[in-house]
Protein backbone atom coordinates (compact mmCIF):
# COMPACT_ATOMS: atom_id res chain seq x y z
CA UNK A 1 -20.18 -8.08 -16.08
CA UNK A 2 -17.33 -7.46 -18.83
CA UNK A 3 -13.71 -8.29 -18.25
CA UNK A 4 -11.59 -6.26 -20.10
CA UNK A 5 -7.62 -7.14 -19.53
CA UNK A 6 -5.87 -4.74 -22.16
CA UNK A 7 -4.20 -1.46 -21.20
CA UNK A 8 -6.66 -0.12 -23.94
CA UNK A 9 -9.62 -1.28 -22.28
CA UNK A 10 -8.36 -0.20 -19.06
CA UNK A 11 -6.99 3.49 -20.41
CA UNK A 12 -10.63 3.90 -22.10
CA UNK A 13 -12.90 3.32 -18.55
CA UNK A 14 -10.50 5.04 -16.11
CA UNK A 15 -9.07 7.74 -18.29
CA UNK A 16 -10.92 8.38 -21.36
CA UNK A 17 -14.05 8.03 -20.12
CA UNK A 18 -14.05 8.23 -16.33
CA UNK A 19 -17.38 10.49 -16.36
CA UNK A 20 -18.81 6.89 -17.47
CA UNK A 21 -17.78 4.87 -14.61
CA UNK A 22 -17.99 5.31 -10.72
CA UNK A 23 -17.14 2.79 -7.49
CA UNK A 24 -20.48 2.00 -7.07
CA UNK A 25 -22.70 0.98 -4.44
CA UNK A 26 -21.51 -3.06 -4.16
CA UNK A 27 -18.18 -1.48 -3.89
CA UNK A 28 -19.72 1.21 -0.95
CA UNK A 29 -21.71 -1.30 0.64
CA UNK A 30 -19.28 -4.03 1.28
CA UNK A 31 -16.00 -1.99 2.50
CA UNK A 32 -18.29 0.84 3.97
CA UNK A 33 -17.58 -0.14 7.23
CA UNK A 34 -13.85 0.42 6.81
CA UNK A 35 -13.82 3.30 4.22
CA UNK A 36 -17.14 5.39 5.50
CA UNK A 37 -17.22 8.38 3.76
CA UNK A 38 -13.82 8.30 2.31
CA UNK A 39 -11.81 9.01 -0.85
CA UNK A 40 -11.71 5.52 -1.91
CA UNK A 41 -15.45 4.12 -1.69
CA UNK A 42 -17.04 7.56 -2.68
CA UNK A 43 -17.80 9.05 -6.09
CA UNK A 44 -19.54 12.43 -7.12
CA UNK A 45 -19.02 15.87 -4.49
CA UNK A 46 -17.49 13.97 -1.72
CA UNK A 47 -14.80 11.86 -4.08
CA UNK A 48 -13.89 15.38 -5.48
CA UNK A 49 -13.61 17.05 -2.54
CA UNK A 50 -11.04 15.12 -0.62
CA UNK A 51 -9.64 14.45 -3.63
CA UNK A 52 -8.80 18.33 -4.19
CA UNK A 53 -7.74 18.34 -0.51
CA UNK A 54 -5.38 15.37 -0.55
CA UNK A 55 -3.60 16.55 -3.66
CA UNK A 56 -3.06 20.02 -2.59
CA UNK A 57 -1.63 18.38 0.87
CA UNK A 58 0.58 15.47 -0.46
CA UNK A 59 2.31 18.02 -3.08
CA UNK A 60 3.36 20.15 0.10
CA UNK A 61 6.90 19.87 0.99
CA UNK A 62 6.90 20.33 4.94
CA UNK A 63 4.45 17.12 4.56
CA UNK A 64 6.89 14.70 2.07
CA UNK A 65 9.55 15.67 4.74
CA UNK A 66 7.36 15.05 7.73
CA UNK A 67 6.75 11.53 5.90
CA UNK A 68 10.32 10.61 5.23
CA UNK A 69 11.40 11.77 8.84
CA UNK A 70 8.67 9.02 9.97
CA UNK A 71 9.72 6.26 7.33
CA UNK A 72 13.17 6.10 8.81
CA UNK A 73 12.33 6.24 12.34
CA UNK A 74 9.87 3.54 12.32
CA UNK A 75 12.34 1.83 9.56
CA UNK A 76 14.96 1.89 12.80
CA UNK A 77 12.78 0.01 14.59
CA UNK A 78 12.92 -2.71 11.95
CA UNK A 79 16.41 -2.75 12.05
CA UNK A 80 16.83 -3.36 15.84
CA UNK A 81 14.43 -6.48 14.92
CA UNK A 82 16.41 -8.12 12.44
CA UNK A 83 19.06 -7.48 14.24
CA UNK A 84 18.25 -9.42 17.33
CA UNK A 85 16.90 -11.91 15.11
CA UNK A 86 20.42 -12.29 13.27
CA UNK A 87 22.21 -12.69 16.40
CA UNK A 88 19.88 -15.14 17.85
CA UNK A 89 19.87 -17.03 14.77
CA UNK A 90 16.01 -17.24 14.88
CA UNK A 91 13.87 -16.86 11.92
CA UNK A 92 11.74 -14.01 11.15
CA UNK A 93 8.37 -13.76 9.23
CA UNK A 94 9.30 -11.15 6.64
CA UNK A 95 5.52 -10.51 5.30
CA UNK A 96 4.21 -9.81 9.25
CA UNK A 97 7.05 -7.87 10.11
CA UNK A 98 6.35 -5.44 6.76
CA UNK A 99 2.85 -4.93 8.15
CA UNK A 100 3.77 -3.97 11.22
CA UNK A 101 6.16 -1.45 9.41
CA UNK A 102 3.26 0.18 7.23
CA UNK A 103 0.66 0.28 9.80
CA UNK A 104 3.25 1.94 12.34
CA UNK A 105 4.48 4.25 9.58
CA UNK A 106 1.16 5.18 8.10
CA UNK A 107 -0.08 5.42 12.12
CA UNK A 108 2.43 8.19 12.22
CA UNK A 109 1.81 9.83 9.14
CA UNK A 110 -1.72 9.90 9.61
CA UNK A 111 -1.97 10.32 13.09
CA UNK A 112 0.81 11.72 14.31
CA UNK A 113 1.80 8.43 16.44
CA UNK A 114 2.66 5.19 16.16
CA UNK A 115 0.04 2.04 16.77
CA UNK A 116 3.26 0.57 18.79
CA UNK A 117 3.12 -3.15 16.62
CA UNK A 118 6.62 -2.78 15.96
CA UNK A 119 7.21 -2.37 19.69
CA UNK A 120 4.84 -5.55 20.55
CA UNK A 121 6.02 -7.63 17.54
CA UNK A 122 5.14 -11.19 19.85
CA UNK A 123 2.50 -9.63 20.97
CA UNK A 124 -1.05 -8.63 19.81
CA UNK A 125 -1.89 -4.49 19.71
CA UNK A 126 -5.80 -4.39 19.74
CA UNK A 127 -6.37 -1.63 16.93
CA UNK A 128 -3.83 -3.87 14.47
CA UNK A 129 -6.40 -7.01 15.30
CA UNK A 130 -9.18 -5.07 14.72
CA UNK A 131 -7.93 -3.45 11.54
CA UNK A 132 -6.44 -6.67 9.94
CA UNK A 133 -9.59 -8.62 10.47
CA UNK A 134 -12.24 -6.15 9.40
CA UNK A 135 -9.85 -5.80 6.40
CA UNK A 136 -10.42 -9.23 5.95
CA UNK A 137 -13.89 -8.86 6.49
CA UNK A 138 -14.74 -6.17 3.82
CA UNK A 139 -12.38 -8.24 1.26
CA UNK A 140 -14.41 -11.24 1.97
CA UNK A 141 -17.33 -9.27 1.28
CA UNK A 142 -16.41 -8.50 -1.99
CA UNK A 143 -16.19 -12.11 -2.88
CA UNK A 144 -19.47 -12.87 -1.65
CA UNK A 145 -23.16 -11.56 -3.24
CA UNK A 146 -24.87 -12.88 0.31
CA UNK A 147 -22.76 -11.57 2.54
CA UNK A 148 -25.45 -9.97 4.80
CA UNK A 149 -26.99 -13.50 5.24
CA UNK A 150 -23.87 -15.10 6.47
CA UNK A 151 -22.68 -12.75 8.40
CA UNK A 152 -26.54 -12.11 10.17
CA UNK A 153 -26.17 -16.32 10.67
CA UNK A 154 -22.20 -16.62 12.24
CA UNK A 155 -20.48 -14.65 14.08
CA UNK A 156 -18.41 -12.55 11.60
CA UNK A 157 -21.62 -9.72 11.55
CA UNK A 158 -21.05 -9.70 15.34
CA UNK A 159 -17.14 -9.34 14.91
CA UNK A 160 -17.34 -6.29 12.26
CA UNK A 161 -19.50 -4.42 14.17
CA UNK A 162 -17.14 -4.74 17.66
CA UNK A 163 -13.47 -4.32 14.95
CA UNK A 164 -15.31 -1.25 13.69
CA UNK A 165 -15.93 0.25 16.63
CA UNK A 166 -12.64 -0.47 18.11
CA UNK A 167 -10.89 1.37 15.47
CA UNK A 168 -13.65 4.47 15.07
CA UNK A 169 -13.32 4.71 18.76
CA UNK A 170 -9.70 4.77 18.78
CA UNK A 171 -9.42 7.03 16.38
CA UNK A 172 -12.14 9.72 17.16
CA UNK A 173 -10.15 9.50 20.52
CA UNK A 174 -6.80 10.72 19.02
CA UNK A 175 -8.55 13.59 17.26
CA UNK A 176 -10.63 14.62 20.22
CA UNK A 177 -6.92 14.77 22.34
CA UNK A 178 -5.60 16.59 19.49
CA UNK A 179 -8.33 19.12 19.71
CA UNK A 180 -7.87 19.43 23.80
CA UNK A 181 -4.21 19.82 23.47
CA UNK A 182 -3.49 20.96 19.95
CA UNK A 183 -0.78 20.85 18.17
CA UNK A 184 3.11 20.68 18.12
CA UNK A 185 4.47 21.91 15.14
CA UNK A 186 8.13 20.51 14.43
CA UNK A 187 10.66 22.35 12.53
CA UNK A 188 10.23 23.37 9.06
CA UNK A 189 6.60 23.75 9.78
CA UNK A 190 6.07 20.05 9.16
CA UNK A 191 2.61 18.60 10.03
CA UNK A 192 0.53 14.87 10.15
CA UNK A 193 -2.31 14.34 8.09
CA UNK A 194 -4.70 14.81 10.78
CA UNK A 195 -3.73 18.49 11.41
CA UNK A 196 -3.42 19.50 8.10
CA UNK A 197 -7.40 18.22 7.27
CA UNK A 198 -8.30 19.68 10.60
CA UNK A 199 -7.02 22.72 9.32
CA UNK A 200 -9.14 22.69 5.98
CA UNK A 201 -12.68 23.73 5.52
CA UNK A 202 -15.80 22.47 3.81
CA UNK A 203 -17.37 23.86 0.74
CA UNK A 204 -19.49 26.28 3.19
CA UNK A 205 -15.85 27.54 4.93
CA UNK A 206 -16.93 24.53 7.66
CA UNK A 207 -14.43 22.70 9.84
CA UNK A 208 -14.61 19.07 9.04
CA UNK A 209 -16.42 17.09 11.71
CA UNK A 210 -14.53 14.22 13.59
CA UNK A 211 -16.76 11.64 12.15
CA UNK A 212 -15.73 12.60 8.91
CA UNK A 213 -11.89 13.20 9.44
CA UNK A 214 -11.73 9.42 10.79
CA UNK A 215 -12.98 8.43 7.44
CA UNK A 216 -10.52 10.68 5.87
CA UNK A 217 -7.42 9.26 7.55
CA UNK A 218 -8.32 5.93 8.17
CA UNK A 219 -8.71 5.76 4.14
CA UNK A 220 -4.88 6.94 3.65
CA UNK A 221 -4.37 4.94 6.64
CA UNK A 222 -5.69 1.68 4.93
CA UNK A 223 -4.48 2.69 1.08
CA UNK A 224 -1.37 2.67 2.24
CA UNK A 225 -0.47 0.15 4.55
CA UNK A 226 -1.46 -3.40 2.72
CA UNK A 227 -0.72 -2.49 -0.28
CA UNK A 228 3.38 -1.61 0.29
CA UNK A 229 3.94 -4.27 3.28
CA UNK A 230 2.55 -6.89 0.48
CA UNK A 231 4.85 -5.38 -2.42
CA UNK A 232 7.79 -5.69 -0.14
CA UNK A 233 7.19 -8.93 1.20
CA UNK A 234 6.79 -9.85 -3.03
CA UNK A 235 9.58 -8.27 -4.14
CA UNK A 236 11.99 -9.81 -1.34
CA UNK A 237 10.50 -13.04 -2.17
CA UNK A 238 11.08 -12.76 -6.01
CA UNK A 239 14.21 -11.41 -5.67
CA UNK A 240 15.58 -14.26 -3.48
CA UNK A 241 13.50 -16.99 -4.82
CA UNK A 242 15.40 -20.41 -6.93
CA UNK A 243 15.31 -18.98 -10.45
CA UNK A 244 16.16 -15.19 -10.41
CA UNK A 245 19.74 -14.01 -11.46
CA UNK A 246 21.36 -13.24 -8.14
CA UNK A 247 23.16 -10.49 -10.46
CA UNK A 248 19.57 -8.51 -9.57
CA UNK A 249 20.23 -8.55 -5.66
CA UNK A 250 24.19 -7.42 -5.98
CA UNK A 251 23.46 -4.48 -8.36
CA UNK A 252 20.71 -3.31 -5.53
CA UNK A 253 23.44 -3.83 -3.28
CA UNK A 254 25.40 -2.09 -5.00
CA UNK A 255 23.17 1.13 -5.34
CA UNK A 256 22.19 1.21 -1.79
CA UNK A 257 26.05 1.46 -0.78
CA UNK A 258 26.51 4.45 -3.76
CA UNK A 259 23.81 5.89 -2.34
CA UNK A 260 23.10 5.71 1.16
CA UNK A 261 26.34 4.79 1.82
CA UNK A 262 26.28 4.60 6.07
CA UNK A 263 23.84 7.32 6.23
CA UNK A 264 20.25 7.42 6.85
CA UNK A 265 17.66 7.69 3.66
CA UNK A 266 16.30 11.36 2.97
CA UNK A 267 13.32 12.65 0.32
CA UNK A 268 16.18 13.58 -1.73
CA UNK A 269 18.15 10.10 -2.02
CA UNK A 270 15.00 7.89 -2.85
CA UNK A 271 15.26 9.79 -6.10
CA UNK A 272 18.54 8.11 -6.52
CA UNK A 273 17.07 4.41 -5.88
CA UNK A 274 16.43 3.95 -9.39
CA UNK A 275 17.29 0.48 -9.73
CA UNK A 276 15.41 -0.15 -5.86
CA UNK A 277 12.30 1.30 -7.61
CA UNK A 278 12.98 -0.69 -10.31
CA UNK A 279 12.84 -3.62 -8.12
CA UNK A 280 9.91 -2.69 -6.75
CA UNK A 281 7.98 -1.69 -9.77
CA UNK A 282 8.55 -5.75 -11.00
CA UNK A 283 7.52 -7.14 -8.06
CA UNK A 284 4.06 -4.85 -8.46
CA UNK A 285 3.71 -6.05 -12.00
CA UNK A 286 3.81 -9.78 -11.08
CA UNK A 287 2.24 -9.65 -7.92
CA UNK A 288 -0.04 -6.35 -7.85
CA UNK A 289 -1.04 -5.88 -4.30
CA UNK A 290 -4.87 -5.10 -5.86
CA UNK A 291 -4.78 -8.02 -8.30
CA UNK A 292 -8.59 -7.47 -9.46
CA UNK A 293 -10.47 -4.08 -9.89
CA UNK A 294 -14.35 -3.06 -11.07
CA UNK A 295 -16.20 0.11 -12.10
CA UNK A 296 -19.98 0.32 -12.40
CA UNK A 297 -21.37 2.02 -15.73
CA UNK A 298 -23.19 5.29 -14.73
CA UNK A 299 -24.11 6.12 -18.68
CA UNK A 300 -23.89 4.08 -21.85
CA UNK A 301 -20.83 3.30 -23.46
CA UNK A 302 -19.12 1.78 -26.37
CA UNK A 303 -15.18 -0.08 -25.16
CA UNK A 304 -12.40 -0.24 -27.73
CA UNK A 305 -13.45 -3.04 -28.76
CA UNK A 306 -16.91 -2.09 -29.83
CA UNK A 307 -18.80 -3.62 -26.77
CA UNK A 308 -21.45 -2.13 -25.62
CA UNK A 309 -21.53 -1.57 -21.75
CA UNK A 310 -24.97 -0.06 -20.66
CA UNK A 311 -25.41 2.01 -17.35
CA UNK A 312 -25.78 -0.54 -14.43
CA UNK A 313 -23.52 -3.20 -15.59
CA UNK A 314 -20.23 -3.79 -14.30
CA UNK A 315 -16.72 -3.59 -15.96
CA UNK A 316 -13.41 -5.79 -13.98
CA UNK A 317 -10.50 -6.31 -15.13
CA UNK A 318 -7.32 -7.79 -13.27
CA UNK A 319 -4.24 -6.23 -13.23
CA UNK A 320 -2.74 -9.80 -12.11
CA UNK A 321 -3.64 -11.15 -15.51
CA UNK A 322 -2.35 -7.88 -17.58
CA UNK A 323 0.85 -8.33 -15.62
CA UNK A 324 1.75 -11.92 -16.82
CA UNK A 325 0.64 -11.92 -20.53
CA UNK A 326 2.89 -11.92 -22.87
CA UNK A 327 1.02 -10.25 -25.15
CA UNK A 328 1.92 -7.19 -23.13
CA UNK A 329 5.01 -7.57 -21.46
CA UNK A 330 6.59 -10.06 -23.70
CA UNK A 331 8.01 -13.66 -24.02
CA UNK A 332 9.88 -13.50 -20.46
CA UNK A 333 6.85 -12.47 -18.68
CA UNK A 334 7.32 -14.41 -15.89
CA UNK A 335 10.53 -13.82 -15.28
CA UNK A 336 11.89 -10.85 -12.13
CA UNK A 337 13.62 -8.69 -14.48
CA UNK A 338 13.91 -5.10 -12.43
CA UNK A 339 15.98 -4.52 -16.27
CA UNK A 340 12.46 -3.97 -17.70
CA UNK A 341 11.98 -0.72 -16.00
CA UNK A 342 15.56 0.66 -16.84
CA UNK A 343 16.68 2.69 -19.57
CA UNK A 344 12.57 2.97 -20.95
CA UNK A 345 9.67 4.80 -21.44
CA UNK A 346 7.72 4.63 -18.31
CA UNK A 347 4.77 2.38 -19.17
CA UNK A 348 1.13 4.05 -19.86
CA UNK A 349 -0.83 3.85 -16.66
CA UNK A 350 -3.15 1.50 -18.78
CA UNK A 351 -0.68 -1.17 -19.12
CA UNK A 352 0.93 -1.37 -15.61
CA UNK A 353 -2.13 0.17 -13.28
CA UNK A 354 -1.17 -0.75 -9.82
CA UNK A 355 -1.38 2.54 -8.76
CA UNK A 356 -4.73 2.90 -10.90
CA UNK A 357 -4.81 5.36 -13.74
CA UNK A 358 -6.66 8.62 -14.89
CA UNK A 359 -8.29 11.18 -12.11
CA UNK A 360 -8.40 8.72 -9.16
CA UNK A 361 -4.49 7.34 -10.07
CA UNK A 362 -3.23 6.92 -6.01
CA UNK A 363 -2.15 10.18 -4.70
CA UNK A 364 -0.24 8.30 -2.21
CA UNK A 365 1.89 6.67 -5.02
CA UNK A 366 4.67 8.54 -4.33
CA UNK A 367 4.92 8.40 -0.61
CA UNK A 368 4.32 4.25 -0.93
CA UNK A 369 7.68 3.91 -3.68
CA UNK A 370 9.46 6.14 -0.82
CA UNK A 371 8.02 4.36 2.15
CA UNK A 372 9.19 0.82 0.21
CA UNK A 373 12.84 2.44 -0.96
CA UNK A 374 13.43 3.68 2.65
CA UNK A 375 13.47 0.40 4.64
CA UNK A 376 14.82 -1.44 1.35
CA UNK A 377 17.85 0.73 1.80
CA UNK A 378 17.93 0.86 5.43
CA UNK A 379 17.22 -3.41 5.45
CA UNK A 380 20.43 -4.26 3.02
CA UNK A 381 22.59 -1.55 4.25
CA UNK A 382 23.04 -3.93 7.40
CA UNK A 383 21.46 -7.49 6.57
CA UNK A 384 20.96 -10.01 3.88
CA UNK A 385 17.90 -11.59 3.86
CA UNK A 386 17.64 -15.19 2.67
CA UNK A 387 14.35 -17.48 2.38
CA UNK A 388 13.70 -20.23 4.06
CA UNK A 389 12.90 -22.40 1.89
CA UNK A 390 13.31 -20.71 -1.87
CA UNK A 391 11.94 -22.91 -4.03
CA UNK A 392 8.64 -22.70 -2.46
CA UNK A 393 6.19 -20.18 -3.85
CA UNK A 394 4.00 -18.56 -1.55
CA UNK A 395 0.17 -18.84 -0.98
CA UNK A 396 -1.77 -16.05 -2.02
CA UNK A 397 -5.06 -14.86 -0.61
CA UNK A 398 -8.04 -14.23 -2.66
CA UNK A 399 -9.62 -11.21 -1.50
CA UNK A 400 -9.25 -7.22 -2.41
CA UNK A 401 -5.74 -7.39 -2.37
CA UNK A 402 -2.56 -10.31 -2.07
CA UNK A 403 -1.49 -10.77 1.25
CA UNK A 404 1.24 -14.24 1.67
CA UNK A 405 -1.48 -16.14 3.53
CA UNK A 406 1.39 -18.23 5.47
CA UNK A 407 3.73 -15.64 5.69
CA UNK A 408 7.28 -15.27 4.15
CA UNK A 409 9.87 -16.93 6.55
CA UNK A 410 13.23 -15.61 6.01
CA UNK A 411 16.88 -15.92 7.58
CA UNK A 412 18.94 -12.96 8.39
CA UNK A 413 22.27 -12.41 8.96
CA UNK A 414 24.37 -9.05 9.09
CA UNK A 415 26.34 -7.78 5.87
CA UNK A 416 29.51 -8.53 5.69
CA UNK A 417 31.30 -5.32 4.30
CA UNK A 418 33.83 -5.66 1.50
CA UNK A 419 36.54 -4.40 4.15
CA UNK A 420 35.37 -7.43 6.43
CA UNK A 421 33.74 -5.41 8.54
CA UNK A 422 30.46 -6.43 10.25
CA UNK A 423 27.64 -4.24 9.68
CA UNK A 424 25.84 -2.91 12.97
């Protein structure tokens, strides 16, 4: 295995020369249970297939309406949270309550409804279990070369099998009902995920089969709920935490009042939330929600560096790592400094690769900044958010990507407006 942990390196195997490198099968084998036949664990025909699908999809404007239209309503739901939270004076768990967010949003998006966590915050919502733990699962997997023996010796085997069942079942249901019943267009035209791959054909003019559209969504479904609840909960920590220049939090302030004002967030004002994008950007360069990545040689190859990387070997290299050296980012690497991302060329894709780079960079990269900018707006137009305890830093998990493994506890209260006014 090579490590490689320059933007050059990184540029070279998923830009340059991305006919070199594919996922692989340790990658397939050990999150195949959650990603199937999906974009994200598939190379070759089917990788370029859906990929061609997705992009013509996400770039269509009735869907990054549909998408904002369900970031604020489930964003709403937040709010009536934190707000009885704030005027019981009880303490919330900032890092859960983000989850519940992006699975509920991304729920909506893909599915066309909700998985009603946000609803059943104190409670437990059986698809959520399911999904968080054989998340867990796959990640652990990952970690681990003998997987198959421990999980054929304990109980986890078991576990995955009965988590991935749950969640195939539930959603093969949703699709089968939306066959039976069709569906409701809004208006505008604007249309979930699900009905706009239902609507697309195979290579031989084919209707895609349910099997396969559950691995479709449930991909988008995963990419982009873990990832943006755990760059939220990050950035709100950073931003907060004993150390940063509490400048950074009034000038966000500040935009989100310029901006939203008292309205509601729209496609159109995220493009506004430069400095909340900003914010969010840092928070992805110190904490990257997928902190370590690989690629599998397919055909030799010679790296930057003149190393030799023959087919069958492995190249990793850790975007956690590029995004505290100083070699790239400076001598204030360490420091929250949304300033970095202001007023400058946008960094190469090599250099800051949280969203990937090259031909599989995230489709969804758009729609996760304007997921993250809409209930960052919606959040401080009404509440400050304070930590707990801010000179602790948070435990990380070690697994595919960085969930806070003991949450982030926060205190909220609701803004006091320049005029005096309470915010509601």
């Amino acid at each position: 295995m090579i490590q490689g942990d320059t933007p050059e390196m990184v540029e070279h195997v998923l830009k340059s020369n991305f006919w070199a490198y594919e996922k692989g099968p340790i990658f397939k084998g050990a999150l195949g249970d959650l990603f199937g036949d999906g974009i994200f664990a598939s190379d070759g025909p089917t990788w370029k297939f859906q990929r061609k699908q997705a992009s013509h999809i996400f770039n269509v404007k009735a869907f990054r309406e549909y998408t904002s239209d369900v970031f604020v309503i489930e964003a709403q739901k937040v709010l009536e949270y934190l707000g009885k939270a704030a005027d019981a004076g009880t303490e919330i768990d900032f890092h859960a309550l983000m989850l519940h967010f992006t699975l509920d949003s991304f729920g909506a998006v893909s599915f066309g409804e909700s998985f009603g966590c946000l609803e059943n915050i104190e409670s437990k919502v059986d698809f959520a279990v399911s999904f968080d733990d054989l998340t867990a699962t796959c990640s652990d997997r990952l970690m681990d070369p003998a997987w198959k023996i421990r999980e054929a010796l304990t109980s986890v085997g078991a576990k995955a099998k009965y988590d991935k069942a749950l969640i195939r079942k539930h959603s093969l249901e949703i699709i089968q009902r939306r066959r039976a019943e069709g569906f409701k267009v809004s208006p505008g035209g604007k249309k979930d995920l699900l009905q706009l791959f239902m609507e697309a054909k195979d290579d031989e003019g084919k209707p895609l089969s349910d099997e396969y559209l559950v691995d479709i969504i449930l991909n988008f479904t995963i990419a982009g709920r873990d990832t943006t609840a755990q760059a939220l909960s990050w950035m709100f920590y950073l931003i907060n935490r004993d150390g940063t220049d509490k400048e950074i939090m009034k000038t966000l302030i500040k935009e989100v009042d310029e901006v939203l004002g008292d309205g509601l967030p729209t496609y159109e004002t995220h493009k506004q939330q430069k400095y909340a994008e900003a914010c969010f950007n840092e928070a992805l360069r110190i904490y990257p929600s997928v902190p370590r990545n690989l690629k599998m040689c397919v055909q030799d190859d010679i790296l930057p560096d003149g190393t030799k990387i023959h087919a069958g070997e492995w190249f990793t290299w850790s975007s956690y790592v590029m995004g505290r050296s100083k070699a790239i980012w400076g001598p204030d690497v360490l420091a929250y400094n949304p300033d970095r991302w202001i007023n400058t060329d946008k960094p190469s894709q090599g250099k800051f690769s949280s969203f990937h780079a090259g031909p599989r960079v995230c489709l969804g990269q758009n729609f996760a900044v304007l997921e993250a900018l809409t209930v960052i707006g919606m959040i401080l137009q009404k509440f400050e958010l304070t930590l707990v305890d801010s000179a602790k830093v948070p435990a990380y998990g070690v697994s595919v990507t960085m969930p806070m493994l003991e949450g982030l506890p926060m205190k909220v209260t609701r803004r006091q407006k320049e005029n005096g006014a309470v915010a509601l």
